[in-house]
PDB file of N, CA and C in Angstrom:
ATOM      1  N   UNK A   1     126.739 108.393  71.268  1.00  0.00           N
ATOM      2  CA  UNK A   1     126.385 109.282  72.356  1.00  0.00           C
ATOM      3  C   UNK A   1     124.862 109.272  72.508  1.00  0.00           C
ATOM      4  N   UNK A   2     124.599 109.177  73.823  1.00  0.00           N
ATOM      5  CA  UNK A   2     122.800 109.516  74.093  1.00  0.00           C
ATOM      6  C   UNK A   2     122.621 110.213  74.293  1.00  0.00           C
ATOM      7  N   UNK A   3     121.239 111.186  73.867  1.00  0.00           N
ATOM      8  CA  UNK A   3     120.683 112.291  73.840  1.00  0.00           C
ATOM      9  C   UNK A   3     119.809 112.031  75.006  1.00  0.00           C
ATOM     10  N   UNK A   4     119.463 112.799  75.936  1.00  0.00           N
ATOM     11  CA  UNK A   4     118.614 112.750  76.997  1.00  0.00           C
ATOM     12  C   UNK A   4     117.305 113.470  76.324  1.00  0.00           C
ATOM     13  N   UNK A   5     116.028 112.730  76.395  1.00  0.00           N
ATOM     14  CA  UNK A   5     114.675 112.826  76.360  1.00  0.00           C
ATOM     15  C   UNK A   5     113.986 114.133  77.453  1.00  0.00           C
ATOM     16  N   UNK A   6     113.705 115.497  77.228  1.00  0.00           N
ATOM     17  CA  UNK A   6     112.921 116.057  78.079  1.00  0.00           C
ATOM     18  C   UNK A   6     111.542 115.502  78.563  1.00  0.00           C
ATOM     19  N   UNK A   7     111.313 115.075  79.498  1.00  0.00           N
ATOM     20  CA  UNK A   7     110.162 114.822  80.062  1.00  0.00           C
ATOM     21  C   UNK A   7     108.798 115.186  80.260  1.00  0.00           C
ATOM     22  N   UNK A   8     107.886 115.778  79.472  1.00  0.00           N
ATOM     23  CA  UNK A   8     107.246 117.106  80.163  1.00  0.00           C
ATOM     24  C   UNK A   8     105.773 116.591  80.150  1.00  0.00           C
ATOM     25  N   UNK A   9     105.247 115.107  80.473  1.00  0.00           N
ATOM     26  CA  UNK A   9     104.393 114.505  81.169  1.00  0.00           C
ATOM     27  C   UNK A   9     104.118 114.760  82.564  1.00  0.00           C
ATOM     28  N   UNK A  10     103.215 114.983  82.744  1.00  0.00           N
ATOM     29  CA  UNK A  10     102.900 115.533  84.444  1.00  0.00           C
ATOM     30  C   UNK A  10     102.526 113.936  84.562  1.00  0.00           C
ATOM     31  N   UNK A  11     101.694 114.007  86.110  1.00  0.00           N
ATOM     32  CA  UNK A  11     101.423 112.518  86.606  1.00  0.00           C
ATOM     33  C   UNK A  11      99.836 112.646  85.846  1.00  0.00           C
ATOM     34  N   UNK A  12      99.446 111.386  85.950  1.00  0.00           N
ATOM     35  CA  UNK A  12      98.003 111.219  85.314  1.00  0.00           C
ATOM     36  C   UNK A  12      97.049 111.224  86.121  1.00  0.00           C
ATOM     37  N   UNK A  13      96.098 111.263  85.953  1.00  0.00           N
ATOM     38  CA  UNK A  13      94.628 111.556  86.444  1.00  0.00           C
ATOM     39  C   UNK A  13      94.947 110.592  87.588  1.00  0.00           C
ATOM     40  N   UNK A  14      94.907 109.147  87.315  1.00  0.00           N
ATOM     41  CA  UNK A  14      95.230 108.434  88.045  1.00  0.00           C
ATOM     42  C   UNK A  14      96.076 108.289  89.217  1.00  0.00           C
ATOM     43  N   UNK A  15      97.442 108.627  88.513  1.00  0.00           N
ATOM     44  CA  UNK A  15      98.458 109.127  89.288  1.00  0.00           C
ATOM     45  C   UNK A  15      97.674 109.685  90.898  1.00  0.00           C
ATOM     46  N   UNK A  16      97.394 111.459  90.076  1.00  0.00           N
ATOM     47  CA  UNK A  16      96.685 112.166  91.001  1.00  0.00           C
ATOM     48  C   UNK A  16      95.413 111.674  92.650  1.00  0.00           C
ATOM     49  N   UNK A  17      94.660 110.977  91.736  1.00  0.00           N
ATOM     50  CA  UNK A  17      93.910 110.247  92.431  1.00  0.00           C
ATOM     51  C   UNK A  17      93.802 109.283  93.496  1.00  0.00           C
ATOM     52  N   UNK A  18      95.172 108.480  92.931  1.00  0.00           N
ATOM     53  CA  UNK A  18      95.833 107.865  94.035  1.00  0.00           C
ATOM     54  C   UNK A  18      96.639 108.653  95.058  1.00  0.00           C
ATOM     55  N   UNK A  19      97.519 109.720  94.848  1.00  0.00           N
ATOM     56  CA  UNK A  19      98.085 110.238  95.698  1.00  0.00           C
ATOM     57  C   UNK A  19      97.040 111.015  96.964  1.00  0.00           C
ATOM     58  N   UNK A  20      95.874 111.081  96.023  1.00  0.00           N
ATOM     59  CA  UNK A  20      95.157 111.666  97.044  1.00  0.00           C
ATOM     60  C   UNK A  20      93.789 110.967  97.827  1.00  0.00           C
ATOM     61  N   UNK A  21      94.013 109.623  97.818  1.00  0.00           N
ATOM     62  CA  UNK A  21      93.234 108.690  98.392  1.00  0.00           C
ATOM     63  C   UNK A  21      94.486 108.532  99.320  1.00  0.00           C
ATOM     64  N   UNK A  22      95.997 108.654  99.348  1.00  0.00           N
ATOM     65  CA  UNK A  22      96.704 108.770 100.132  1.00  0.00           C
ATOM     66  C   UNK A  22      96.672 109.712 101.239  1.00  0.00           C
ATOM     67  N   UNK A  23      96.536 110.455 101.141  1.00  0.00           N
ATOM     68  CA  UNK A  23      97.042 112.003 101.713  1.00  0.00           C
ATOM     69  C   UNK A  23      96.665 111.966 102.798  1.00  0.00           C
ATOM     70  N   UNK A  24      95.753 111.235 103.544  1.00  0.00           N
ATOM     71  CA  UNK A  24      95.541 111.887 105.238  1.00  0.00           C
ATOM     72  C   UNK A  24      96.753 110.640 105.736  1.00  0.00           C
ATOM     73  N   UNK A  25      97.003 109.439 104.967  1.00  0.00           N
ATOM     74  CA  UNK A  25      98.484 108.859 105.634  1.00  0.00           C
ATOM     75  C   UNK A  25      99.650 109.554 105.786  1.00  0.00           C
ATOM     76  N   UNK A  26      99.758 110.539 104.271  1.00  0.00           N
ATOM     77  CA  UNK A  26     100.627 110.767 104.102  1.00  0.00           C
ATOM     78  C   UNK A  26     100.912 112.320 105.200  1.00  0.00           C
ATOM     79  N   UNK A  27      99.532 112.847 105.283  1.00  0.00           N
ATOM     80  CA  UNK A  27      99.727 114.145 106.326  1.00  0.00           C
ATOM     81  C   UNK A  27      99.747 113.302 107.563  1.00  0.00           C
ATOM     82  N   UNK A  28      99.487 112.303 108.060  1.00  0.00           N
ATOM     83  CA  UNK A  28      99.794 111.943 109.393  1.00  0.00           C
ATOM     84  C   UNK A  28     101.574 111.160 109.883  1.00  0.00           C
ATOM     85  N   UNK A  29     101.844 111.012 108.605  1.00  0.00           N
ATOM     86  CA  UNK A  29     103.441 111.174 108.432  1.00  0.00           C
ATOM     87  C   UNK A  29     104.126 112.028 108.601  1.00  0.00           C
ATOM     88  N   UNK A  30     104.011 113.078 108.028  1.00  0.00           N
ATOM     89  CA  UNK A  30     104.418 114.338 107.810  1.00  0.00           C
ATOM     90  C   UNK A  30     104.277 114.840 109.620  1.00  0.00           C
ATOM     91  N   UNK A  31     103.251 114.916 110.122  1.00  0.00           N
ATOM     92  CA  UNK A  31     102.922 115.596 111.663  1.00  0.00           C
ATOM     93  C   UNK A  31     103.954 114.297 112.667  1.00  0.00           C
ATOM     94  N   UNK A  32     104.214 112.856 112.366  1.00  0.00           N
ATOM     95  CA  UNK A  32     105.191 112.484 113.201  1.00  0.00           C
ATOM     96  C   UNK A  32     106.000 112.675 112.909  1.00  0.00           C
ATOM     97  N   UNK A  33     106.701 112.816 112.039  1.00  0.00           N
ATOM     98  CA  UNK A  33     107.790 113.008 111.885  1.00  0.00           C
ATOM     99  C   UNK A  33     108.172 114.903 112.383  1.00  0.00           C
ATOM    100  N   UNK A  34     107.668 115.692 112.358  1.00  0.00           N
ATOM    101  CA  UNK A  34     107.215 116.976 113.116  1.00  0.00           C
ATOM    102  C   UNK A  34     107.862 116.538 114.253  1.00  0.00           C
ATOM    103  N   UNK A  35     107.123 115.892 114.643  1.00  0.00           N
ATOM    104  CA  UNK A  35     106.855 115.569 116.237  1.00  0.00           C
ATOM    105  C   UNK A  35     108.225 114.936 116.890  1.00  0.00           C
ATOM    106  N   UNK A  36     108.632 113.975 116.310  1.00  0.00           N
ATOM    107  CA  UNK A  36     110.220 113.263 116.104  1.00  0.00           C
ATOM    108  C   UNK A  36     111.229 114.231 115.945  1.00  0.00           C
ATOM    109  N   UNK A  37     110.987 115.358 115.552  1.00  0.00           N
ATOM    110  CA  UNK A  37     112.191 116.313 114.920  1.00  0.00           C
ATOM    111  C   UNK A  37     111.701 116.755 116.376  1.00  0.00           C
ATOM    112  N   UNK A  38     110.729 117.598 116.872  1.00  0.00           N
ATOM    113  CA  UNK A  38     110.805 118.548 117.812  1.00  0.00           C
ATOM    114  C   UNK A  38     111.171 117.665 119.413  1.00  0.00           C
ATOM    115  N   UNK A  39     111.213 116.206 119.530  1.00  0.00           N
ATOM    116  CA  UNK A  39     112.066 115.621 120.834  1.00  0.00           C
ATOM    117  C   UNK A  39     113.215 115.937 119.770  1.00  0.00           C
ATOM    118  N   UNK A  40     113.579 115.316 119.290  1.00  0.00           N
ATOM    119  CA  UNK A  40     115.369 116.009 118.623  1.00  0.00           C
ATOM    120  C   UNK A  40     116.097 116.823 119.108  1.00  0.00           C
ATOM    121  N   UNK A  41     115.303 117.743 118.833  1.00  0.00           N
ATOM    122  CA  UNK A  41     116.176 119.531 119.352  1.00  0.00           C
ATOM    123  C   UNK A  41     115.409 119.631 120.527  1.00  0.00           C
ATOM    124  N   UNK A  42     114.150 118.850 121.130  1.00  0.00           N
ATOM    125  CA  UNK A  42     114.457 119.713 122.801  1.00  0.00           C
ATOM    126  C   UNK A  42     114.906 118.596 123.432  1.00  0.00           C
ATOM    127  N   UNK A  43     116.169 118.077 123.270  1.00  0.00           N
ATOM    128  CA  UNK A  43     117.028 117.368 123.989  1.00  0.00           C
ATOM    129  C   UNK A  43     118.017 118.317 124.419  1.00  0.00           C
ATOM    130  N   UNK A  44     118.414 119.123 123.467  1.00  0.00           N
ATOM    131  CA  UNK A  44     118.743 120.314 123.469  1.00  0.00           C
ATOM    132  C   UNK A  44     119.128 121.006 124.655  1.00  0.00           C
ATOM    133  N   UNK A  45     117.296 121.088 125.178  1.00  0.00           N
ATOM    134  CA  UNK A  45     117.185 121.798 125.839  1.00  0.00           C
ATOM    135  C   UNK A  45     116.503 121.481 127.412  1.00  0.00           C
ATOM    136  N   UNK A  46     116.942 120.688 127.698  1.00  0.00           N
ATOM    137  CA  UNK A  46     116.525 119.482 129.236  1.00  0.00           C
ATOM    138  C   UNK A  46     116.028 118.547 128.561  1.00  0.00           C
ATOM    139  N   UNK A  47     115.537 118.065 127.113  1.00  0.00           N
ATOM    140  CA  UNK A  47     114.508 117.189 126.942  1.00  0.00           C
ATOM    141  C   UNK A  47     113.300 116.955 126.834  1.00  0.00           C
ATOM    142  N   UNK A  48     112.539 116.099 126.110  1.00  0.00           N
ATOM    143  CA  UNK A  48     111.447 116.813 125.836  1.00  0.00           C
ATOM    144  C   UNK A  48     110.455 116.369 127.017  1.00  0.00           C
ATOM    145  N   UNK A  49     109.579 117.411 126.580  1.00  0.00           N
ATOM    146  CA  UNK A  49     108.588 117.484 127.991  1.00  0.00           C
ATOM    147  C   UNK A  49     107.136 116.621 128.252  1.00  0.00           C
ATOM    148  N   UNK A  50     106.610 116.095 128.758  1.00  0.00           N
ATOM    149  CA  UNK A  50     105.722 115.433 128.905  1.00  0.00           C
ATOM    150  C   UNK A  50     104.564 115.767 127.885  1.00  0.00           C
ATOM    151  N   UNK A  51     104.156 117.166 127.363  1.00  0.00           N
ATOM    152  CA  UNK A  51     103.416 117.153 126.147  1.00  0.00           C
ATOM    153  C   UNK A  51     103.978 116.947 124.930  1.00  0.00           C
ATOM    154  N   UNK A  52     105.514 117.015 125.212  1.00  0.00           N
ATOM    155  CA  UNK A  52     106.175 116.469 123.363  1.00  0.00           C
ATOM    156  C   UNK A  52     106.035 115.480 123.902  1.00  0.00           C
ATOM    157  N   UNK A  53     106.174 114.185 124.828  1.00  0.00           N
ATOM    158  CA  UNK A  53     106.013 112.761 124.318  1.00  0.00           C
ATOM    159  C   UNK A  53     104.399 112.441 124.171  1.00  0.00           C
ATOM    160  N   UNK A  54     103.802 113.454 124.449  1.00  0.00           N
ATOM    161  CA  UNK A  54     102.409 113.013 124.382  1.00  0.00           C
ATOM    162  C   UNK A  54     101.822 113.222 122.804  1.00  0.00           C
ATOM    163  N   UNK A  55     102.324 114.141 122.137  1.00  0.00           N
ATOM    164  CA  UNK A  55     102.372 114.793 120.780  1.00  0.00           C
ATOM    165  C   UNK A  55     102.915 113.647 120.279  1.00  0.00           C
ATOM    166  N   UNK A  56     104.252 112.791 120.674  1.00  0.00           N
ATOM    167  CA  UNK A  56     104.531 112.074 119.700  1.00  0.00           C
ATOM    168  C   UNK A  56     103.591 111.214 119.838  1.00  0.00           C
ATOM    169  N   UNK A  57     103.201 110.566 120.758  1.00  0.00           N
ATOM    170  CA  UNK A  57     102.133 108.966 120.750  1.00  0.00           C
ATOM    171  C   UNK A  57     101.208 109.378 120.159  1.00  0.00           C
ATOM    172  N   UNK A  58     100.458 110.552 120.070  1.00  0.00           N
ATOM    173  CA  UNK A  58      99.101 110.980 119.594  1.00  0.00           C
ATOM    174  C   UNK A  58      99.475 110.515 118.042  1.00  0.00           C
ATOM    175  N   UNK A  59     100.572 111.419 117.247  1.00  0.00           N
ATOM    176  CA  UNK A  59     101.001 111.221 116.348  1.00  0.00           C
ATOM    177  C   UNK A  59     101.126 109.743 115.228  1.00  0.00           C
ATOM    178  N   UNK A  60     102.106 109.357 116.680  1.00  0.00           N
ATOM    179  CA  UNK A  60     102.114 107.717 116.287  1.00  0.00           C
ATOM    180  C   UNK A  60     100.683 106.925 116.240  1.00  0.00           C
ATOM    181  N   UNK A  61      99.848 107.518 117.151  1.00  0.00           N
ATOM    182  CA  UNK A  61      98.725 106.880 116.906  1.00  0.00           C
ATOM    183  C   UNK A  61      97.840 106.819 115.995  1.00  0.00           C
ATOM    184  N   UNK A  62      97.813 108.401 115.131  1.00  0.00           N
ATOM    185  CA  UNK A  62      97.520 108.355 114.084  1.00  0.00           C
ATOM    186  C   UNK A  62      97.922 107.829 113.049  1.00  0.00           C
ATOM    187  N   UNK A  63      98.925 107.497 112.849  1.00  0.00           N
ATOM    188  CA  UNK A  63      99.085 106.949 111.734  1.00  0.00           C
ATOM    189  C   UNK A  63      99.385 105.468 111.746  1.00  0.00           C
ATOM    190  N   UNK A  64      98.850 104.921 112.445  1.00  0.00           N
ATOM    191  CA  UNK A  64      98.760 103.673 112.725  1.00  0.00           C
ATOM    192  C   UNK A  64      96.668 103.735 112.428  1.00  0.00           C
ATOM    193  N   UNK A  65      96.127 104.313 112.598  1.00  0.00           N
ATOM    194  CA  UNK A  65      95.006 104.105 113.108  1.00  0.00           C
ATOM    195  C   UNK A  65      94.519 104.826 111.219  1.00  0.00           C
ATOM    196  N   UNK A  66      95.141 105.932 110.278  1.00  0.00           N
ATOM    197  CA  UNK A  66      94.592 106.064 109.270  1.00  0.00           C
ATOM    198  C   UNK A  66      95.352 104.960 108.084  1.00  0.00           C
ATOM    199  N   UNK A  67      96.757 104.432 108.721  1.00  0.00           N
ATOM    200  CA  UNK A  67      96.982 103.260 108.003  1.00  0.00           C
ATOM    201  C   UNK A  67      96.146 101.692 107.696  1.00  0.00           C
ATOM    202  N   UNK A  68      95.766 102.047 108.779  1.00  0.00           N
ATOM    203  CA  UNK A  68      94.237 100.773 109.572  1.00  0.00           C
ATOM    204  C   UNK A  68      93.129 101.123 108.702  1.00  0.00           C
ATOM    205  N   UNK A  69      92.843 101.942 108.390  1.00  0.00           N
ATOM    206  CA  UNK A  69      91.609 103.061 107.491  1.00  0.00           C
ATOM    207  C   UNK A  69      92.006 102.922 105.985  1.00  0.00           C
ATOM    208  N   UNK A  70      92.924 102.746 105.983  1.00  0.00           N
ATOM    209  CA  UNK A  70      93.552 102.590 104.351  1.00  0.00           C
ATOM    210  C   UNK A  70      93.453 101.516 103.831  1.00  0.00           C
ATOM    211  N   UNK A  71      94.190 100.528 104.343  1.00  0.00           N
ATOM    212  CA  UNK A  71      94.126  99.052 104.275  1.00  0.00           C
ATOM    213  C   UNK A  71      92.718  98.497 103.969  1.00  0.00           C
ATOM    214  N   UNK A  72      92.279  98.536 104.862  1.00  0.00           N
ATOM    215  CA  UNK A  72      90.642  97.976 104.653  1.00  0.00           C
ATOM    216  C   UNK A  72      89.361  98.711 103.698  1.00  0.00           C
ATOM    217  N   UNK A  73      89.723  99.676 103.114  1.00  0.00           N
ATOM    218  CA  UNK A  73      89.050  99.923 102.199  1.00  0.00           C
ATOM    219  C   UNK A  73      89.321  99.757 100.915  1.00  0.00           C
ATOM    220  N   UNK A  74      88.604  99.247 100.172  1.00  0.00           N
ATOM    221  CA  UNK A  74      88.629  98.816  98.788  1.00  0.00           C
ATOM    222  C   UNK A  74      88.752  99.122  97.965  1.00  0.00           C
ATOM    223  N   UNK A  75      90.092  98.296  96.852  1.00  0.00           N
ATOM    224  CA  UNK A  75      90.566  99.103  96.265  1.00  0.00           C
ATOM    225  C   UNK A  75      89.993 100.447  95.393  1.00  0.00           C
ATOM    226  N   UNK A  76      88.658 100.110  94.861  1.00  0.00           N
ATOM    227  CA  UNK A  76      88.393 100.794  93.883  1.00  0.00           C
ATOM    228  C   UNK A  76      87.182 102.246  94.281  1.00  0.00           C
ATOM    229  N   UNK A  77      87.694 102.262  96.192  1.00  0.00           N
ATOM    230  CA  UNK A  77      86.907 103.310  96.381  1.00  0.00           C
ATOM    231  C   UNK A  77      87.821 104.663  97.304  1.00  0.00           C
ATOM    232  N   UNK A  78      89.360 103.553  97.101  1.00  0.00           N
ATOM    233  CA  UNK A  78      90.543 104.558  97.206  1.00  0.00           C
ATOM    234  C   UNK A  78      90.657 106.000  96.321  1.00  0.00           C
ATOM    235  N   UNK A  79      89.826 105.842  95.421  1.00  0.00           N
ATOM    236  CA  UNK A  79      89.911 107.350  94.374  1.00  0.00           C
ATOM    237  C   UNK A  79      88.803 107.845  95.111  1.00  0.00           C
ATOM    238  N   UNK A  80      89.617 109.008  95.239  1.00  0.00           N
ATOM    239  CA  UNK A  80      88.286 110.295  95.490  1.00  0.00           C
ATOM    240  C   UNK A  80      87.783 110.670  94.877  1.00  0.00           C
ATOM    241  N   UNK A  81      86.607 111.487  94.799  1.00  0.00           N
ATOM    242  CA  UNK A  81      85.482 111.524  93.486  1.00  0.00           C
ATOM    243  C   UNK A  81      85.975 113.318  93.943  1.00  0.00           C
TER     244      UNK A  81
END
């Protein structure tokens, strides 16, 4: 029989660091997908309206444009100080 191992390592410095050389991708994810949910439900309701599709492209644009920002910077200045 196996005994299961409790875990109680958090993430590492590193870990951390990276997630947060991430984070304006990852918040510009987070706001399309927002944006994707709210045409969703106002289909609902006639559909969505010329500022939800404008919310979504803005959206989409961001994260195309901080993915662009990510990419090209180097690896070793991805950690935030």
């Amino acid at each position: 029989m196996r005994k299961l191992r409790l875990v109680t390592d958090g993430p590492s410095a590193a870990d951390l660091r990276a997630v947060e050389a991430e984070w304006p991708l990852i918040a510009a994810e987070l706001d399309l997908l927002d944006a994707e949910i709210s045409n969703i439900y106002a289909a609902d309701h006639g559909g969505p309206s010329p500022l939800d599709w404008r919310r979504l492209r803005r959206a989409e644009a961001r994260v195309t444009r901080v993915a662009a920002e990510l990419a090209v910077r180097p690896a070793d200045s991805q950690a935030v100080a």
